[in-house]
N, C-alpha and C. Protein backbone atom coordinates (compact mmCIF):
# COMPACT_ATOMS: atom_id res chain seq x y z
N UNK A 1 0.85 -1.18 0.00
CA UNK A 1 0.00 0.00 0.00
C UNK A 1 0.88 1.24 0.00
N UNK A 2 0.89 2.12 -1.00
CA UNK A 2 1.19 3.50 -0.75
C UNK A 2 0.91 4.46 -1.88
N UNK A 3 1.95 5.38 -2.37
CA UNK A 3 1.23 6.25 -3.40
C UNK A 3 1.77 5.58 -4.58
N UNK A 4 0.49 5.70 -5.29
CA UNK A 4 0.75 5.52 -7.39
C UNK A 4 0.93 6.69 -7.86
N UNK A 5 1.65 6.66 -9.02
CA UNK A 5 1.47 7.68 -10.28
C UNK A 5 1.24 6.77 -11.45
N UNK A 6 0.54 7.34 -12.17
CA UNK A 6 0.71 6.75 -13.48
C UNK A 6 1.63 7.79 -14.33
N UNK A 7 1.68 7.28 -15.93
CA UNK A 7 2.31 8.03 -17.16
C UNK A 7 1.61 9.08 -17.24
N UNK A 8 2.43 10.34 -17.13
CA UNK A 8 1.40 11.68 -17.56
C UNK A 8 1.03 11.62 -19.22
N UNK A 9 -0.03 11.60 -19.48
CA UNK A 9 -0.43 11.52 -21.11
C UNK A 9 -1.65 12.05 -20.74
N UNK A 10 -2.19 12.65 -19.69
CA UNK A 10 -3.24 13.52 -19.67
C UNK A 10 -3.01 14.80 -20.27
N UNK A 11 -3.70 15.27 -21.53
CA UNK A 11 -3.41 16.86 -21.63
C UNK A 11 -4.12 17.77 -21.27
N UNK A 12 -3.14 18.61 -20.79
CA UNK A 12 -3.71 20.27 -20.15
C UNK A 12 -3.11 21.30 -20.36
N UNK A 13 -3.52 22.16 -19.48
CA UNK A 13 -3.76 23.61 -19.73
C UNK A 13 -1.89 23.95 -20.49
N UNK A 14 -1.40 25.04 -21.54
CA UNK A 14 -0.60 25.10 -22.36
C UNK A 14 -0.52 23.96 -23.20
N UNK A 15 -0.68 22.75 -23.49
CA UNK A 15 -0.27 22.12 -24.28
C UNK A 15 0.39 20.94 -23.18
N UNK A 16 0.30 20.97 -21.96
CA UNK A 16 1.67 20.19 -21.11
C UNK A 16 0.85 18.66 -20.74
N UNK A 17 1.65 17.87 -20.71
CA UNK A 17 0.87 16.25 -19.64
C UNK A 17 0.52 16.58 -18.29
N UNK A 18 -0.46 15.67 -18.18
CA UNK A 18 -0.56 15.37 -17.05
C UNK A 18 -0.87 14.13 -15.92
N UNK A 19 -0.36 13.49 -14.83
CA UNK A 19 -0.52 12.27 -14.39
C UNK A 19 -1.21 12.18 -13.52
N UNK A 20 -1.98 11.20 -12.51
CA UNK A 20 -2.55 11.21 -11.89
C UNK A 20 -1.85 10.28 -10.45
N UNK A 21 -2.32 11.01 -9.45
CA UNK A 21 -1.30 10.40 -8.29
C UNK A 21 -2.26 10.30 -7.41
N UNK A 22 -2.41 8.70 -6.40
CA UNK A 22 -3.52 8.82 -6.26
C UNK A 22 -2.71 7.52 -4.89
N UNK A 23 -3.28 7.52 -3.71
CA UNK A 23 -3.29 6.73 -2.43
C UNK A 23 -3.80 5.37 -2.94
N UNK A 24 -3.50 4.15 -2.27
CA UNK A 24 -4.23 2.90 -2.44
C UNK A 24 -4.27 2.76 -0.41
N UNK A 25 -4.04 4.00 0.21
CA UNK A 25 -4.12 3.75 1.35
C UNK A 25 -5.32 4.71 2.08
N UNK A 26 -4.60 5.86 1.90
CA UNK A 26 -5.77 6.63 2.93
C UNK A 26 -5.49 8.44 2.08
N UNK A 27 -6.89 8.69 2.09
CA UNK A 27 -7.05 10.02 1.73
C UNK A 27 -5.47 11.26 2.45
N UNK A 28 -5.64 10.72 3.70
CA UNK A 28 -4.57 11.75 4.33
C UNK A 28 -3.18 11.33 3.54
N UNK A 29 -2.76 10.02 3.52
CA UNK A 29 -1.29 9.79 3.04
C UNK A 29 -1.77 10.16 1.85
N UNK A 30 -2.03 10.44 0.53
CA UNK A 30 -2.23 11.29 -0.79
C UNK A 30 -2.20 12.96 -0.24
N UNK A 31 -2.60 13.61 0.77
CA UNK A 31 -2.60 14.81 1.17
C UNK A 31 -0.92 15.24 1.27
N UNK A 32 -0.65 14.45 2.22
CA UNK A 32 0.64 14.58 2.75
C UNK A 32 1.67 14.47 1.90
N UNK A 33 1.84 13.70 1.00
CA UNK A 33 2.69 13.41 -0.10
C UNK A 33 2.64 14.72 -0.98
N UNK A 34 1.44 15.06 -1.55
CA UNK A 34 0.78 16.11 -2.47
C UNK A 34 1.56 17.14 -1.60
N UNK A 35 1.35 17.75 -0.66
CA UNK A 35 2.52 18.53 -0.15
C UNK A 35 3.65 18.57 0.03
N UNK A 36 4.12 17.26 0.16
CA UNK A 36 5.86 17.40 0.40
C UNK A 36 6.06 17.16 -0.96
N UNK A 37 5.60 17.23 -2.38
CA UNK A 37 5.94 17.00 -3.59
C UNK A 37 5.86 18.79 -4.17
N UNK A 38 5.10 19.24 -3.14
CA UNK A 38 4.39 21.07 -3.22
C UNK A 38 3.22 21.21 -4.46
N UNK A 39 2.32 19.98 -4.85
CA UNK A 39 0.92 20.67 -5.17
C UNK A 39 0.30 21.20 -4.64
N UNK A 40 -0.43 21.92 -4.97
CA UNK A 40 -1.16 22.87 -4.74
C UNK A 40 -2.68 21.99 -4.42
N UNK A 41 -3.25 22.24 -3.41
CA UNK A 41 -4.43 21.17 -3.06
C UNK A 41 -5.67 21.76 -4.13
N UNK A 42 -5.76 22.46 -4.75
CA UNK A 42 -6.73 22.68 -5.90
C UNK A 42 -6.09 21.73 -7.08
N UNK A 43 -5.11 20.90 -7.03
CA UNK A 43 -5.10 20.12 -7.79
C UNK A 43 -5.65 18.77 -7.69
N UNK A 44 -6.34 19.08 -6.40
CA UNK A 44 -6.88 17.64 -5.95
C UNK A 44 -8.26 17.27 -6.30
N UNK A 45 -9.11 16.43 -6.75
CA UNK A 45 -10.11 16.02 -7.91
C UNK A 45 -10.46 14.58 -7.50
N UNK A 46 -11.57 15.05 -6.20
CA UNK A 46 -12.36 13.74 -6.02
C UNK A 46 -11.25 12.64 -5.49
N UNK A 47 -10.33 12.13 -5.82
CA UNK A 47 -10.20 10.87 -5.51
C UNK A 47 -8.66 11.05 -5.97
N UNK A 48 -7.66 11.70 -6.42
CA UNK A 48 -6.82 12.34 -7.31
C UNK A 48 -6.29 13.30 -7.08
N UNK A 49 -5.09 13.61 -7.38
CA UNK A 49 -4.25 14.53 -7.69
C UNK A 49 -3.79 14.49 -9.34
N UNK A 50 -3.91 15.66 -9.86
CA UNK A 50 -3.71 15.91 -11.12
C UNK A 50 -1.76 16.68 -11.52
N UNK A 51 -1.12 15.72 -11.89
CA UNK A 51 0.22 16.47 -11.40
C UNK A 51 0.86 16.37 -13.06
N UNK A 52 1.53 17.78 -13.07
CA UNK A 52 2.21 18.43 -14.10
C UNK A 52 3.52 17.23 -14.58
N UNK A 53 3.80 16.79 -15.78
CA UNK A 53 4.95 15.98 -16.27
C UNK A 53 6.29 16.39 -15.44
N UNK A 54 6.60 17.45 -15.56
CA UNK A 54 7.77 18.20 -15.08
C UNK A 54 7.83 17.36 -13.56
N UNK A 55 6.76 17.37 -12.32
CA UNK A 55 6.80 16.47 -11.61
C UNK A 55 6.82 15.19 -11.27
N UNK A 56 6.43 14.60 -12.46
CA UNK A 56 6.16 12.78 -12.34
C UNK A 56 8.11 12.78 -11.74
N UNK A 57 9.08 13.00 -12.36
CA UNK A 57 10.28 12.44 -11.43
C UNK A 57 10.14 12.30 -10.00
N UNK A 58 9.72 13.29 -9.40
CA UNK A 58 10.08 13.59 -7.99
C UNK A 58 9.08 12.83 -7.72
N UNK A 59 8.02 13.00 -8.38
CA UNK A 59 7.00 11.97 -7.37
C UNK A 59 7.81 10.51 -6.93
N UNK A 60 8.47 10.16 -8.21
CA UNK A 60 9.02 8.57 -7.92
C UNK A 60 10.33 8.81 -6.87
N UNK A 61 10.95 9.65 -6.99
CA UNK A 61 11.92 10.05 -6.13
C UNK A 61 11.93 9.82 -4.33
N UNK A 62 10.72 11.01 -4.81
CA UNK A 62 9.79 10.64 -3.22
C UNK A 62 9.49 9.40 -2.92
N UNK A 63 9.40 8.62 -3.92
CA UNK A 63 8.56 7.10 -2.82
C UNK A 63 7.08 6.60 -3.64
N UNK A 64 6.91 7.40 -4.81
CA UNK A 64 5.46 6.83 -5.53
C UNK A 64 5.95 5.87 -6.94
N UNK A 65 5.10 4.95 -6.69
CA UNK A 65 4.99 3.53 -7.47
C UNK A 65 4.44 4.17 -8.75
N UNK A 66 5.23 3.70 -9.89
CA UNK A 66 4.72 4.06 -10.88
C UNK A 66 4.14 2.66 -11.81
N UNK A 67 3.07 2.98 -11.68
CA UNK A 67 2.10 2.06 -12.28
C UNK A 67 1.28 2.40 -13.41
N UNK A 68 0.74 1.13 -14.21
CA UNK A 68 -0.30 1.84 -15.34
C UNK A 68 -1.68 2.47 -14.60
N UNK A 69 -2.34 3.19 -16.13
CA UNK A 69 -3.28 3.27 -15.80
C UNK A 69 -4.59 2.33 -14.78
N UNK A 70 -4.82 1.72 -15.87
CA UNK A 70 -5.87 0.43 -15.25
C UNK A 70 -5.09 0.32 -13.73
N UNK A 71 -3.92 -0.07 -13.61
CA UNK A 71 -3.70 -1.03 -12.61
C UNK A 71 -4.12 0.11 -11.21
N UNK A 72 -3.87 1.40 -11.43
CA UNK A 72 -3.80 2.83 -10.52
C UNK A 72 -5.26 2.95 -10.15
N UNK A 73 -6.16 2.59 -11.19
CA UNK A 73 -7.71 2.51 -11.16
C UNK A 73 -8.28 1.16 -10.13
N UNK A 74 -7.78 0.04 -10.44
CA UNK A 74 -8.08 -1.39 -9.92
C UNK A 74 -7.58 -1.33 -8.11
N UNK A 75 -6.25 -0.61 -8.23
CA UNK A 75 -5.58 -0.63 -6.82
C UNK A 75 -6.77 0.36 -6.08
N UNK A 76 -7.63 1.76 -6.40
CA UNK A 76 -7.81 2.60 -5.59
C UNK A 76 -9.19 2.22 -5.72
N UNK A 77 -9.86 1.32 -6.60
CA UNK A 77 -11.22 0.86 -6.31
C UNK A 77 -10.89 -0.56 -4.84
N UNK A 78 -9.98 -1.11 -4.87
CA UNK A 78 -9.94 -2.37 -4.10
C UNK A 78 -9.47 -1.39 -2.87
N UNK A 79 -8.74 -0.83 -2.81
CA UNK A 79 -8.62 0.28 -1.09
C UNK A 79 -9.89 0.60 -0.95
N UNK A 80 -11.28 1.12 -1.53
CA UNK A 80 -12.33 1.48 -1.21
C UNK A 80 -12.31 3.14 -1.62
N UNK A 81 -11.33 3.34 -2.14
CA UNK A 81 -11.25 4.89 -2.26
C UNK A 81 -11.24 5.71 -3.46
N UNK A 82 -12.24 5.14 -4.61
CA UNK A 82 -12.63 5.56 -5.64
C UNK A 82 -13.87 6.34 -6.00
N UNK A 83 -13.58 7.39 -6.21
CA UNK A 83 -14.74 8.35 -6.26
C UNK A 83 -15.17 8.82 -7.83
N UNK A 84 -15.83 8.37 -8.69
CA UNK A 84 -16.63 8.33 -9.91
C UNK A 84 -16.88 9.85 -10.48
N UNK A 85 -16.73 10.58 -11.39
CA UNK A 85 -17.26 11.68 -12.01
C UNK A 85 -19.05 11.50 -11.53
N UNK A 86 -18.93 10.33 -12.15
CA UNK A 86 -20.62 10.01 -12.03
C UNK A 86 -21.09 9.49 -10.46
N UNK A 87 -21.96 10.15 -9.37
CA UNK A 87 -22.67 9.75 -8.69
C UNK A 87 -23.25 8.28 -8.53
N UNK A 88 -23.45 7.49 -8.11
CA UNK A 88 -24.11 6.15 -8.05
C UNK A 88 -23.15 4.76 -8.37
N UNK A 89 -21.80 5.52 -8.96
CA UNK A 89 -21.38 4.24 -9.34
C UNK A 89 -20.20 3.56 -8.32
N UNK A 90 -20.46 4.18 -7.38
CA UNK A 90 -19.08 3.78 -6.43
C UNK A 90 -19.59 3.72 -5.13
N UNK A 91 -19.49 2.82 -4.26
CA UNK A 91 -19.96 3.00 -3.24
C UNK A 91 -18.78 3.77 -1.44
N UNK A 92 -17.86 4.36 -2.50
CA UNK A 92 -16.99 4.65 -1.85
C UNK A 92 -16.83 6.32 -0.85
N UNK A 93 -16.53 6.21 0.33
CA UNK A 93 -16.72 7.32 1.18
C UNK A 93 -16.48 8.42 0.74
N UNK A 94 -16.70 9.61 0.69
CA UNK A 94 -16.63 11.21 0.29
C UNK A 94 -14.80 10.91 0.86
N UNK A 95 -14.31 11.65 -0.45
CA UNK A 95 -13.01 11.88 -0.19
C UNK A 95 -12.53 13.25 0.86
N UNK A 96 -11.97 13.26 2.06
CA UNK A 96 -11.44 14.77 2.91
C UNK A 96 -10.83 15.18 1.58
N UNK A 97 -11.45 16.79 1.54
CA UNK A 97 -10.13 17.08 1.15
C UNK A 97 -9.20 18.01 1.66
N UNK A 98 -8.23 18.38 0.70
CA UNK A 98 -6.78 18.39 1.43
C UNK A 98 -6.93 19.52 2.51
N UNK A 99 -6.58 19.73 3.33
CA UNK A 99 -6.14 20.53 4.82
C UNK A 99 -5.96 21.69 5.02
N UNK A 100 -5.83 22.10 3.80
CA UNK A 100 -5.30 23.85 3.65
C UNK A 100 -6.42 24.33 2.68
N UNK A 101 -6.69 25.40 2.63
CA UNK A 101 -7.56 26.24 1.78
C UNK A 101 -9.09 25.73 1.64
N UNK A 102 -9.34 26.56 0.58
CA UNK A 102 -11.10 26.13 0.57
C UNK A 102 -11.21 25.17 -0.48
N UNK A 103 -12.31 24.42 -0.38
CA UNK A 103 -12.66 23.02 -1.35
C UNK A 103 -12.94 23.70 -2.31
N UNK A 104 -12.18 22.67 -3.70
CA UNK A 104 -12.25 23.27 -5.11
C UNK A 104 -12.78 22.22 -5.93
N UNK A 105 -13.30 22.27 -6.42
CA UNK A 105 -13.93 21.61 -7.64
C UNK A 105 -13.11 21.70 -9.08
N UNK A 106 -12.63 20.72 -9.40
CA UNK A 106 -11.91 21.16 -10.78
C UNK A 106 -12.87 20.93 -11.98
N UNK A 107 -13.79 20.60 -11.63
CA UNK A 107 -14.38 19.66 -13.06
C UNK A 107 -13.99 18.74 -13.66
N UNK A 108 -13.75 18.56 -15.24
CA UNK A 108 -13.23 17.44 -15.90
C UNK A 108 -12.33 17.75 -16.49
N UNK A 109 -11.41 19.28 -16.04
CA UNK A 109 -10.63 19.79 -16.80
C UNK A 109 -9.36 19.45 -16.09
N UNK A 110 -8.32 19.66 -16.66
CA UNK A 110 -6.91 19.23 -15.84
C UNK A 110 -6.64 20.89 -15.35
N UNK A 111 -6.52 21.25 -14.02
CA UNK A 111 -6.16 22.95 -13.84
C UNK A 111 -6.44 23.77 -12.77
N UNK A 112 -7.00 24.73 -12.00
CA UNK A 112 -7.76 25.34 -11.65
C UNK A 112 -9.16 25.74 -11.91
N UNK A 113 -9.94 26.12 -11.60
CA UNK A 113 -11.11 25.88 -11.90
C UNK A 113 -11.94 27.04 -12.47
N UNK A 114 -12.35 27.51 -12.51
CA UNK A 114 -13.24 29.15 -13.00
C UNK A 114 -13.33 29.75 -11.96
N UNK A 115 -12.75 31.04 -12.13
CA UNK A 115 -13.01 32.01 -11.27
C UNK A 115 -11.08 31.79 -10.35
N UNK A 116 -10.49 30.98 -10.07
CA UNK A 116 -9.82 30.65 -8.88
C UNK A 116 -8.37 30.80 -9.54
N UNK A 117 -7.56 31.08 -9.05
CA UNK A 117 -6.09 31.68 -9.13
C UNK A 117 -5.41 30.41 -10.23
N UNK A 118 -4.20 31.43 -10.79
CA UNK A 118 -4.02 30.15 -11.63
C UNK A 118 -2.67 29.34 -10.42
N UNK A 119 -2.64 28.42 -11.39
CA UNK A 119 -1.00 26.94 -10.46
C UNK A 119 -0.04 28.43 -10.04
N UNK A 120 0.70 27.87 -9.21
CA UNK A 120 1.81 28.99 -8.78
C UNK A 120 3.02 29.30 -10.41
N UNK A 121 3.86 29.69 -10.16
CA UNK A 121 4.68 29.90 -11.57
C UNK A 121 5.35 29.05 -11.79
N UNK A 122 5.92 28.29 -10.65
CA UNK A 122 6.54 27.14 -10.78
C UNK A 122 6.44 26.00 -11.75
N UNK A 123 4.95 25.94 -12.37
CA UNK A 123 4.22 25.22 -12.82
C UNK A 123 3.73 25.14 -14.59
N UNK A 124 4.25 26.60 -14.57
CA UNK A 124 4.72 26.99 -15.99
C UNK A 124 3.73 27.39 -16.55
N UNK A 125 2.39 27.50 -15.95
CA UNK A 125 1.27 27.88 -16.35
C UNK A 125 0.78 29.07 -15.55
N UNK A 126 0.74 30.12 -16.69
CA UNK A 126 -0.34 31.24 -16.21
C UNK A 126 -1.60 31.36 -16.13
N UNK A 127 -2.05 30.61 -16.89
CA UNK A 127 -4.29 30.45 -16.92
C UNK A 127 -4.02 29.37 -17.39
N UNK A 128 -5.39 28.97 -16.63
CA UNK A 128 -6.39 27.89 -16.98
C UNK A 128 -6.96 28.01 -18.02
N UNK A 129 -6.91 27.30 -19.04
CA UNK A 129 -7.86 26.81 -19.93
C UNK A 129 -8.63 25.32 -19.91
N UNK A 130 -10.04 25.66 -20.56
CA UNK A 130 -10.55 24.31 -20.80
C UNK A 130 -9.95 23.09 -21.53
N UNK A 131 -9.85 22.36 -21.30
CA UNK A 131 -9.46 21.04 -22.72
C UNK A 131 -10.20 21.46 -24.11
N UNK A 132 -9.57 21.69 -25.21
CA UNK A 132 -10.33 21.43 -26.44
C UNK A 132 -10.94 20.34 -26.61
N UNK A 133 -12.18 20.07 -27.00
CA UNK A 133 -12.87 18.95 -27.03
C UNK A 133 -12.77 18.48 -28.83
């Protein structure tokens, strides 16, 4: 049990990847990590952390298992800690979220959300944009 990443091949905001880093243990150990890695807890999404390519190293550095997709999905439904876009399909507990600031909603977009500050600079991104569909 501890933290996954998968391959960032999510795209977002500029053009950049993005991966998903996600507990097979407990909501708090994904908090805690997500900080000592320095996301920003508005990157956090239901069940997820949404993390910039430029970071996938350090994540593994730090101590996160890099795994596939599916397998990152299979591990955090069998912990009990999978939380669905869609309502009804998971019977899994409301995720805390992270400890600092106010609860953010990202939507289905990889980013910050409308209305809300963009990633720090570090991050290489000045605004949020939607995904082109």
């Amino acid at each position: 049990m501890g933290v996954l990443v998968d391959t960032p091949v999510w795209p977002g905001p500029g053009g950049r990847l993005f991966a998903h880093l996600v507990s097979d243990d407990s909501f708090e150990e994904l908090h805690a990590f997500a900080r000592r890695l320095g996301v920003p807890g508005r990157a956090f999404e239901r069940d997820h952390y949404d993390i910039p390519e430029e970071l996938h190293p350090r994540a593994l550095e730090l101590g996160a298992e890099h795994v596939g997709g599916r397998e990152l999905v299979t591990r955090l439904r069998a912990a009990g800690l999978r939380r669905p876009k869609h309502p009804g399909r998971s019977r899994s507990p409301e995720a805390p979220r992270p400890p600092t600031g106010e609860p953010v909603h990202l939507g289905g977009d990889v980013g910050p959300g409308p209305g809300l500050p963009p990633f720090p600079s570090e991050f290489g991104v000045e605004e949020a944009r939607p995904l082109q569909q």
